[in-house]
PDB file of N, CA and C in Angstrom:
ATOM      1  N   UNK A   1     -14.561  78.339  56.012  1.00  0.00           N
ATOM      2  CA  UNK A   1     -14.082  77.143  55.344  1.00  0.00           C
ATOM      3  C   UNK A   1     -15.111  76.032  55.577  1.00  0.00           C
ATOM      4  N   UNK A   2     -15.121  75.284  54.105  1.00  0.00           N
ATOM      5  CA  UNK A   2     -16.688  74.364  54.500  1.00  0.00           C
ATOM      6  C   UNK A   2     -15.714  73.278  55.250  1.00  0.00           C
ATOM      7  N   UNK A   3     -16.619  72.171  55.731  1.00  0.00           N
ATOM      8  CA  UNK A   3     -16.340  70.658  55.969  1.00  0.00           C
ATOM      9  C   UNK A   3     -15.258  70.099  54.814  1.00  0.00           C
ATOM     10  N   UNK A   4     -15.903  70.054  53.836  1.00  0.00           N
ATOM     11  CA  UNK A   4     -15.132  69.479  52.619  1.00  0.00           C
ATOM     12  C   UNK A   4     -13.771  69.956  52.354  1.00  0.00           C
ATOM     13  N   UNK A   5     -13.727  71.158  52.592  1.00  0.00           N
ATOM     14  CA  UNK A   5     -12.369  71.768  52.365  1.00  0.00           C
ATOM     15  C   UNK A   5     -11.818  71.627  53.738  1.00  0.00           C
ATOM     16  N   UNK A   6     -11.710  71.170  55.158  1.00  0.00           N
ATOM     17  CA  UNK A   6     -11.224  70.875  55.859  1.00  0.00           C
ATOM     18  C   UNK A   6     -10.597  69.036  55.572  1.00  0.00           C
ATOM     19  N   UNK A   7     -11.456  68.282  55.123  1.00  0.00           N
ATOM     20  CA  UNK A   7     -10.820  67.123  54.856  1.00  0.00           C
ATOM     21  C   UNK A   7      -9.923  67.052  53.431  1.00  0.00           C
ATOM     22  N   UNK A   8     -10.093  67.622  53.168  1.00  0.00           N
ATOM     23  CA  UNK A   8      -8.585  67.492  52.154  1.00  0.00           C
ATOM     24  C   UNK A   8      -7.434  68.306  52.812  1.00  0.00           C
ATOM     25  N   UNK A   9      -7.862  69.419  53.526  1.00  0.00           N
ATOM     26  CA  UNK A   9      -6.641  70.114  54.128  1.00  0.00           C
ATOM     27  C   UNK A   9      -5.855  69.277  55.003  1.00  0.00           C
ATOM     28  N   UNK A  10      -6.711  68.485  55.900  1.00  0.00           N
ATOM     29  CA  UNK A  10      -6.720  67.161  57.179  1.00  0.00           C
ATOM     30  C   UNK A  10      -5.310  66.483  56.225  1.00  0.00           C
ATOM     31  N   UNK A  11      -6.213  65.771  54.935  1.00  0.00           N
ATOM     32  CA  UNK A  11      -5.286  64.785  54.284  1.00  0.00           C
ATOM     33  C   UNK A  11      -4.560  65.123  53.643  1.00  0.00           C
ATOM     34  N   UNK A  12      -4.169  66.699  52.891  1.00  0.00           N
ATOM     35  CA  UNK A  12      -2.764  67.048  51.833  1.00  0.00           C
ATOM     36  C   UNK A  12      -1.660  67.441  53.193  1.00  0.00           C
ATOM     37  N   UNK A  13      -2.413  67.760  54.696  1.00  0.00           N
ATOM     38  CA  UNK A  13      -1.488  67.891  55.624  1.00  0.00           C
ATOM     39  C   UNK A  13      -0.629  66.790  56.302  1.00  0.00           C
ATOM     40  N   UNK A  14      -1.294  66.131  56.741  1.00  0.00           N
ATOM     41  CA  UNK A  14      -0.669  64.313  56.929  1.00  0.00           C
ATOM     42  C   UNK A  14      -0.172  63.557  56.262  1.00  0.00           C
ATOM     43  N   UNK A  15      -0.728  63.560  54.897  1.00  0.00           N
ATOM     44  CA  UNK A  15       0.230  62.422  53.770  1.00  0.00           C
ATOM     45  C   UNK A  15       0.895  63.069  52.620  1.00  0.00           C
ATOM     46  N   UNK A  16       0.413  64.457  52.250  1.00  0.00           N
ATOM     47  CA  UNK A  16       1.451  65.092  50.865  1.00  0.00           C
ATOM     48  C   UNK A  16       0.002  65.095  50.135  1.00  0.00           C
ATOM     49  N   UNK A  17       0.536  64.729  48.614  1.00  0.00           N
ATOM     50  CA  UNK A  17      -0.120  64.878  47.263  1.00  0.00           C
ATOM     51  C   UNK A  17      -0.873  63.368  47.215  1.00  0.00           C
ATOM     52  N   UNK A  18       0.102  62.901  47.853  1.00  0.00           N
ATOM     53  CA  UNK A  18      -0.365  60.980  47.382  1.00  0.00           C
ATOM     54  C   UNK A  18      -0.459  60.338  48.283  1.00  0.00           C
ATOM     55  N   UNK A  19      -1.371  59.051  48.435  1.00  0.00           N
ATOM     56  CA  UNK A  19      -1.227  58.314  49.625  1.00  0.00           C
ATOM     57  C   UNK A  19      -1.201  56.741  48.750  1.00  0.00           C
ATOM     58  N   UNK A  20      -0.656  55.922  49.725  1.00  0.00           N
ATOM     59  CA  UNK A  20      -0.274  54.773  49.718  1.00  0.00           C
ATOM     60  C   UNK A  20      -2.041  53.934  49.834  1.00  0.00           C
ATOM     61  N   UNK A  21      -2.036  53.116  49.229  1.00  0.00           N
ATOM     62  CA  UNK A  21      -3.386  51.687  49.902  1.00  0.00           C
ATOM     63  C   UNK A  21      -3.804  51.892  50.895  1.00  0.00           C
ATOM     64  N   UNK A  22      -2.296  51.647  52.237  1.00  0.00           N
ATOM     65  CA  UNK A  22      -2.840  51.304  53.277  1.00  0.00           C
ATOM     66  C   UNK A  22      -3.154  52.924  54.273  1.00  0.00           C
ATOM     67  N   UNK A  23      -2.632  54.190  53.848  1.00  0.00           N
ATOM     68  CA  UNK A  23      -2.492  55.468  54.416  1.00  0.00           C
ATOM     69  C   UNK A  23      -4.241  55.558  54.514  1.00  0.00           C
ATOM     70  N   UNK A  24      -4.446  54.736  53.371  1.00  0.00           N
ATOM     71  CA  UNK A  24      -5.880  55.520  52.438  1.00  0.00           C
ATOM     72  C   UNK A  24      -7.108  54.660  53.377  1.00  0.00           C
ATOM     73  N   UNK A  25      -6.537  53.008  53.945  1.00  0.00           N
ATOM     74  CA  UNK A  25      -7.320  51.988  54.458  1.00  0.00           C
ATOM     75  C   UNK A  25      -7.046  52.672  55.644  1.00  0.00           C
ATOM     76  N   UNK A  26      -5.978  53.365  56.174  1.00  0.00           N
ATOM     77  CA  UNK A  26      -6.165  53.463  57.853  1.00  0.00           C
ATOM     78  C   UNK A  26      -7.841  55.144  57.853  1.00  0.00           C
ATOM     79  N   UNK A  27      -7.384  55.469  56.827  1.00  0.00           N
ATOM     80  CA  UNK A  27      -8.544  56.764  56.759  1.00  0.00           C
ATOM     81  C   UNK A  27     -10.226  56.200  57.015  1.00  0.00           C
ATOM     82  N   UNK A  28     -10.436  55.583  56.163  1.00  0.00           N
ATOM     83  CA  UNK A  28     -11.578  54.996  55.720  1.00  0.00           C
ATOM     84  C   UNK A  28     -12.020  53.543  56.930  1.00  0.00           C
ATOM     85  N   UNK A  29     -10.537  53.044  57.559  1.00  0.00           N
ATOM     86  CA  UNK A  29     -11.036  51.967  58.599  1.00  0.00           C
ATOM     87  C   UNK A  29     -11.502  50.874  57.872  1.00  0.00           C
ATOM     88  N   UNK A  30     -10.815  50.425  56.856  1.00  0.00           N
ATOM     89  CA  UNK A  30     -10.965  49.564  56.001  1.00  0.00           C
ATOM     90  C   UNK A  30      -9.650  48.835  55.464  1.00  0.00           C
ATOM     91  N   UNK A  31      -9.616  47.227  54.869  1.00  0.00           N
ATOM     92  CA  UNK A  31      -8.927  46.752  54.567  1.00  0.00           C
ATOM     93  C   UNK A  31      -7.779  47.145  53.318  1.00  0.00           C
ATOM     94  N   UNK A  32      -7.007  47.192  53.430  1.00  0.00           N
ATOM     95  CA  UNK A  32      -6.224  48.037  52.057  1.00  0.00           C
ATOM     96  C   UNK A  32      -6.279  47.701  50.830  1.00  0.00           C
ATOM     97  N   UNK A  33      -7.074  46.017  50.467  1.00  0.00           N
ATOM     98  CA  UNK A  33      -7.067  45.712  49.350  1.00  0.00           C
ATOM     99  C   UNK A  33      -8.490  46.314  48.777  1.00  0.00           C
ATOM    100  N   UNK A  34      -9.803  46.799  49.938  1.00  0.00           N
ATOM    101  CA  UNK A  34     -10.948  47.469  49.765  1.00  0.00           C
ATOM    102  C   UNK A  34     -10.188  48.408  49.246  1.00  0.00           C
ATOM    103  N   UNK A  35      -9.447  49.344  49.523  1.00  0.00           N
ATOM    104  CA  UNK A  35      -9.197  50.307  48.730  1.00  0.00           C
ATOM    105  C   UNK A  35      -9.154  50.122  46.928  1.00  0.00           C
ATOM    106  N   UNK A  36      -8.050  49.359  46.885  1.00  0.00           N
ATOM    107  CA  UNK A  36      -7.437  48.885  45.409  1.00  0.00           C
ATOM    108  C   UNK A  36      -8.916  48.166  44.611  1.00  0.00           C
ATOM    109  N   UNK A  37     -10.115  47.955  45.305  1.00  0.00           N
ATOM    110  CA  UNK A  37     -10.473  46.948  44.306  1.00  0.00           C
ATOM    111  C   UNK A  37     -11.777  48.819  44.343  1.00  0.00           C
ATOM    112  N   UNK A  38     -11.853  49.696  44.805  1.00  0.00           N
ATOM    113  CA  UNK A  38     -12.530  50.996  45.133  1.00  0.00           C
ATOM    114  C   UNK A  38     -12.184  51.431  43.678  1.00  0.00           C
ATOM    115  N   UNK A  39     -10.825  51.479  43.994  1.00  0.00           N
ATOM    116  CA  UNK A  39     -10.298  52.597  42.541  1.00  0.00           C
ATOM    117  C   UNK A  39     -10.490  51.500  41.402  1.00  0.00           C
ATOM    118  N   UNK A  40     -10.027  50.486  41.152  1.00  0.00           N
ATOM    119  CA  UNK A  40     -10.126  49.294  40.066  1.00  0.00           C
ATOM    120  C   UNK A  40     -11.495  49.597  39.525  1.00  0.00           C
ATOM    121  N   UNK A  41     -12.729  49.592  40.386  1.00  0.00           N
ATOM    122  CA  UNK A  41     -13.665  50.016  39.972  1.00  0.00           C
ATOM    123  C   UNK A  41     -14.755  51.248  39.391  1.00  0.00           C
ATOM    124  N   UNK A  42     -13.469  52.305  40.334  1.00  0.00           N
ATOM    125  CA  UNK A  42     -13.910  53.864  38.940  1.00  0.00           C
ATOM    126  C   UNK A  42     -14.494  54.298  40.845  1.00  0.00           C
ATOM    127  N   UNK A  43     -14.986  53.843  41.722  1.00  0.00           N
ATOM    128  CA  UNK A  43     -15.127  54.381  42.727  1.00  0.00           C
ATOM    129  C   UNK A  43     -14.807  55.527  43.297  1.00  0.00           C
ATOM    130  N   UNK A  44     -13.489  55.604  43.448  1.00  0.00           N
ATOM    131  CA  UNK A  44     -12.519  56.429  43.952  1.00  0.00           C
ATOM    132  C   UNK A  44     -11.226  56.494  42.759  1.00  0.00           C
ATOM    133  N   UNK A  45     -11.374  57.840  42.469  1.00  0.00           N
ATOM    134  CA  UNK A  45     -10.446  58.465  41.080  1.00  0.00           C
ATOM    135  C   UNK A  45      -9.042  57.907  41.433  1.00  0.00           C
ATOM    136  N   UNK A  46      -8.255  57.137  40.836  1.00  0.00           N
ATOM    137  CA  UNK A  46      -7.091  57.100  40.781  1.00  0.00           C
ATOM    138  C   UNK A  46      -6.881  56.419  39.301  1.00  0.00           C
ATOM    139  N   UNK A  47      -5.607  56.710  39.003  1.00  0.00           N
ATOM    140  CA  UNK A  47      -4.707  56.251  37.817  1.00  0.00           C
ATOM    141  C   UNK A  47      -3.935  55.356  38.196  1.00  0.00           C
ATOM    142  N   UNK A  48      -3.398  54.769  37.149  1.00  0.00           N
ATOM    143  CA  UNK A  48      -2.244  53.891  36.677  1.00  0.00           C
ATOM    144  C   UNK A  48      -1.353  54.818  35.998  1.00  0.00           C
ATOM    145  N   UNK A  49       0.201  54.378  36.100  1.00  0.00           N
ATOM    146  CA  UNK A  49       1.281  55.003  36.004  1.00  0.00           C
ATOM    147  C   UNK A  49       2.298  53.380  35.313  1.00  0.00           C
ATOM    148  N   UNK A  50       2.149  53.064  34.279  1.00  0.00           N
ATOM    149  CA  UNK A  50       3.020  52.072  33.969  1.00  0.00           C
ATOM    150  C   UNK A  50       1.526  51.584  34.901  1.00  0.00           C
ATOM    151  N   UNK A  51       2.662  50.413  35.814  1.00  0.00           N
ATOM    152  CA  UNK A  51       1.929  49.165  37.034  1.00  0.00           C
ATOM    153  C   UNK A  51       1.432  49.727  37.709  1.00  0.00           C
ATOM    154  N   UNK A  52       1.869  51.250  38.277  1.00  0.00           N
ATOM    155  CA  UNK A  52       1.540  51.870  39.851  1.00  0.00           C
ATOM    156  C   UNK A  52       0.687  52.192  39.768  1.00  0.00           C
ATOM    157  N   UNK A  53      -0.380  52.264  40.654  1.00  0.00           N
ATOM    158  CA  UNK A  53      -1.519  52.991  40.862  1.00  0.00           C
ATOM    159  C   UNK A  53      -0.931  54.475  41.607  1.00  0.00           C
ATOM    160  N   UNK A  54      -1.602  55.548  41.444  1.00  0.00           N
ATOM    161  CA  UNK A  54      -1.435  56.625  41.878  1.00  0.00           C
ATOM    162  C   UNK A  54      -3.084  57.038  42.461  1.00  0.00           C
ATOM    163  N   UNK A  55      -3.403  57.174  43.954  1.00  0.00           N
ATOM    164  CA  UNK A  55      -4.163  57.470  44.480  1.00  0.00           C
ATOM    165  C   UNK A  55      -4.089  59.280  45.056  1.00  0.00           C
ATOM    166  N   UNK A  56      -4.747  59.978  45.196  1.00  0.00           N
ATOM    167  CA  UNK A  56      -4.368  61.541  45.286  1.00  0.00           C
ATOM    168  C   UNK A  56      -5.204  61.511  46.155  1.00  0.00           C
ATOM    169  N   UNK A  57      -4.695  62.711  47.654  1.00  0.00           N
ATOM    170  CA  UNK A  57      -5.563  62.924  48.575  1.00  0.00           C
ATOM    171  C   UNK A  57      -6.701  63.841  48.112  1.00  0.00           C
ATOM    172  N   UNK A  58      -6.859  64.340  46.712  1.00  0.00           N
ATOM    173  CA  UNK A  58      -7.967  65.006  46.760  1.00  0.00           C
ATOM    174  C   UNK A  58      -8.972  64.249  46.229  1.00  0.00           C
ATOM    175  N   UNK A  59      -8.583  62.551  45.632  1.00  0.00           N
ATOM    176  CA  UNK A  59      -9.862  62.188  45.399  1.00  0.00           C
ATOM    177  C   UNK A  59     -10.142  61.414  46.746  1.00  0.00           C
ATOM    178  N   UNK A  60      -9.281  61.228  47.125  1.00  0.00           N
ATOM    179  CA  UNK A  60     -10.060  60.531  48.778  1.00  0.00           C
ATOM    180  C   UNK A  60     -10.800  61.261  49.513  1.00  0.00           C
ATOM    181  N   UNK A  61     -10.455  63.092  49.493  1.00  0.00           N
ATOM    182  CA  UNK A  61     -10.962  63.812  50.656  1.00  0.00           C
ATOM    183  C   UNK A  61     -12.540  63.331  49.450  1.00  0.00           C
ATOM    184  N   UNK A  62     -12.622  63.908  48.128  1.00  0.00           N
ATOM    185  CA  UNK A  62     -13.922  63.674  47.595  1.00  0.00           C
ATOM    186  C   UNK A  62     -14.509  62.502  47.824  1.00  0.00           C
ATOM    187  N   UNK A  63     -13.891  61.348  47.830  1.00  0.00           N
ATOM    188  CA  UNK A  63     -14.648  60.059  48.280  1.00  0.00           C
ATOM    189  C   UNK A  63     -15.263  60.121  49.885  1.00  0.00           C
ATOM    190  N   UNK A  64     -14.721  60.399  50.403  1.00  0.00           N
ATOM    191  CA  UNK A  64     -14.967  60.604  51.837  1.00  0.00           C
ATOM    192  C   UNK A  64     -16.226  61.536  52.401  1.00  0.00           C
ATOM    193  N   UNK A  65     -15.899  62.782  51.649  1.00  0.00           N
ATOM    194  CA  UNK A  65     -17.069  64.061  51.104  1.00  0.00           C
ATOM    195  C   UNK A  65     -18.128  63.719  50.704  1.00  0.00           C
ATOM    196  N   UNK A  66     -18.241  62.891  49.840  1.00  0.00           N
ATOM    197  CA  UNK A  66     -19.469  62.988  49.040  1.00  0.00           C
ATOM    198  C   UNK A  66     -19.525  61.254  48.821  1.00  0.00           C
ATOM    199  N   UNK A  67     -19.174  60.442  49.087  1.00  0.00           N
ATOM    200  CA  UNK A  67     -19.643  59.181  49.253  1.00  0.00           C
ATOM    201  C   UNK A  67     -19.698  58.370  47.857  1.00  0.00           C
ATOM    202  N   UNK A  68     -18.419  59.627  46.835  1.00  0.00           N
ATOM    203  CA  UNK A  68     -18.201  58.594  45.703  1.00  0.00           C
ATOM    204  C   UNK A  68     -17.178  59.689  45.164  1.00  0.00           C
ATOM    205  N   UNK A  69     -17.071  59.786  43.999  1.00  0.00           N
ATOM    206  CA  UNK A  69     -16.010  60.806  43.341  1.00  0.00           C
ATOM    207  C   UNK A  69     -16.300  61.119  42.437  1.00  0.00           C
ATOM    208  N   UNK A  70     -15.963  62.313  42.350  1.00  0.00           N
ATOM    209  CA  UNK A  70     -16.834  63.181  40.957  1.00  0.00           C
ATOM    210  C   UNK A  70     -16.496  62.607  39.714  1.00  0.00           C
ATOM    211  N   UNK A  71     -17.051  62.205  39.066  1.00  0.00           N
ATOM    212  CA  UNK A  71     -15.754  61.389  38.028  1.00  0.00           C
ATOM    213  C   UNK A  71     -16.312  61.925  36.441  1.00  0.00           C
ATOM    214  N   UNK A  72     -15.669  62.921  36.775  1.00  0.00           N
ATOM    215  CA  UNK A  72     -15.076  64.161  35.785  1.00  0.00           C
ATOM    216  C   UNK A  72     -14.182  63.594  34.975  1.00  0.00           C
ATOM    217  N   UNK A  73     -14.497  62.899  33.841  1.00  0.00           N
ATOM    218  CA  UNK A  73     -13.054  61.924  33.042  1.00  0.00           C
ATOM    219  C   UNK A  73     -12.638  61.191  33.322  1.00  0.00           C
ATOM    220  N   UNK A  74     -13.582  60.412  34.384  1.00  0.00           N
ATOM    221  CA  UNK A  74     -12.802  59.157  34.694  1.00  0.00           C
ATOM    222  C   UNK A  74     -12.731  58.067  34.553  1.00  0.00           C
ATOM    223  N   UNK A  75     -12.585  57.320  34.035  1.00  0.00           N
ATOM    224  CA  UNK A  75     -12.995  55.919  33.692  1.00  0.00           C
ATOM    225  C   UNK A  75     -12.496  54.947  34.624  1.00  0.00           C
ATOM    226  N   UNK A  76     -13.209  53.438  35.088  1.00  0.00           N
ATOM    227  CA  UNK A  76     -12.697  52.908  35.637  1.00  0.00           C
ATOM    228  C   UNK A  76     -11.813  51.829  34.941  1.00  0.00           C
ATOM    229  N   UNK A  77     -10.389  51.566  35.612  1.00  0.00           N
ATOM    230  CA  UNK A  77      -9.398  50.605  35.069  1.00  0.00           C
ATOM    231  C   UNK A  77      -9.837  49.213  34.686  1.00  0.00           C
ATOM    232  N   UNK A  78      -9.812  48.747  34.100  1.00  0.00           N
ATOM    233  CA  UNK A  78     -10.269  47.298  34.038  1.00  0.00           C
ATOM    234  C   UNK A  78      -8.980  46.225  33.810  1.00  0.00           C
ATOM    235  N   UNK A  79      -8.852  45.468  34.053  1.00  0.00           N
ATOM    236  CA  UNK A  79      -8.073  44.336  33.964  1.00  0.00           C
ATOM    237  C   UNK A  79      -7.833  43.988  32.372  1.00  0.00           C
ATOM    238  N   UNK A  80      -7.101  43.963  31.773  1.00  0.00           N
ATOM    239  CA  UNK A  80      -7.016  43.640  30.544  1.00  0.00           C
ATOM    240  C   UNK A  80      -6.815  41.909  30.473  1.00  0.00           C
ATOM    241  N   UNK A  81      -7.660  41.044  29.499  1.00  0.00           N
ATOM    242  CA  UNK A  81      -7.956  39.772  29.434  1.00  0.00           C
ATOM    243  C   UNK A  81      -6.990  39.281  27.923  1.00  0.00           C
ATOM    244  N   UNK A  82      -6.397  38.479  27.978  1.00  0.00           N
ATOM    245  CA  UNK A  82      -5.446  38.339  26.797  1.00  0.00           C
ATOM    246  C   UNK A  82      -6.872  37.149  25.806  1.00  0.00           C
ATOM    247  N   UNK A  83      -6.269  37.054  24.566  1.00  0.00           N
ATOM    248  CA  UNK A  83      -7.429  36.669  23.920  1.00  0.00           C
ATOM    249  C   UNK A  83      -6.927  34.991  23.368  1.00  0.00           C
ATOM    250  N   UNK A  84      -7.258  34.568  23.408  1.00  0.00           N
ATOM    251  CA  UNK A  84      -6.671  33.261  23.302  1.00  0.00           C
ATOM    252  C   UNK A  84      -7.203  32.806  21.585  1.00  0.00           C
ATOM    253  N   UNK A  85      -6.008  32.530  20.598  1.00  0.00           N
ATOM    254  CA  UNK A  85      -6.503  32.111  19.508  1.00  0.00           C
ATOM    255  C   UNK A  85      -6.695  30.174  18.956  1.00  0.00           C
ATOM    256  N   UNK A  86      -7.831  30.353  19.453  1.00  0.00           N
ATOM    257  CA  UNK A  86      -8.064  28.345  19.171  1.00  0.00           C
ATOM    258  C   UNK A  86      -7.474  28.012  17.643  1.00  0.00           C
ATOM    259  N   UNK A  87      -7.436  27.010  17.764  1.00  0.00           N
ATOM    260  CA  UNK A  87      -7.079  26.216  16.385  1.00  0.00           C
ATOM    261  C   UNK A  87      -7.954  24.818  16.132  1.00  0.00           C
ATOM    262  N   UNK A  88      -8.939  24.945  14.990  1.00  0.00           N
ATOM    263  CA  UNK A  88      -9.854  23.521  14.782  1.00  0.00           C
ATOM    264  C   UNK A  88      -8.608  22.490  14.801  1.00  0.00           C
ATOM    265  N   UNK A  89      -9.166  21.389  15.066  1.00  0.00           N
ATOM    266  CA  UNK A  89      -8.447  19.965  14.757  1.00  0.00           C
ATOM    267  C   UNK A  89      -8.839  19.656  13.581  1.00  0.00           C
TER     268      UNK A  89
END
């Protein structure tokens, strides 16, 4: 069994399928909003669900692994900006 396949085993054994922000900040030894602004940015693979973010221990063990995430279809989330329609005077 390589390295890589020991840290996802590590993390689908301790937290399940999914981990929380902060499950993901105590891993990494980092602040939990570093996490959220990680995935926001396509960093580390996670989705949106409706509002929720859904983070998966197998893209963390890959973030962790390989020092980014394979991003096999992934796009990063972006903030959607509402558009404001002016009116001349």
């Amino acid at each position: 069994m390589s390295d890589r396949s020991l840290t996802y085993s590590y993390l689908l054994e301790k937290y399940g399928l999914t981990l929380s922000w902060e499950q993901a900040a105590e891993e990494l030894g980092v602040y939990w909003e570093r996490i959220r602004e990680k995935c926001r940015d396509g960093d580390i693979a996670a989705g949106k669900i409706g509002r929720k973010w859904v983070l998966t221990t197998k893209a963390l063990a890959d973030y962790i692994d390989y020092g980014y995430t394979r991003r096999q279809n992934v796009v990063p989330i972006t903030k959607q900006t509402k558009h404001r329609k002016y009116v001349s005077l």
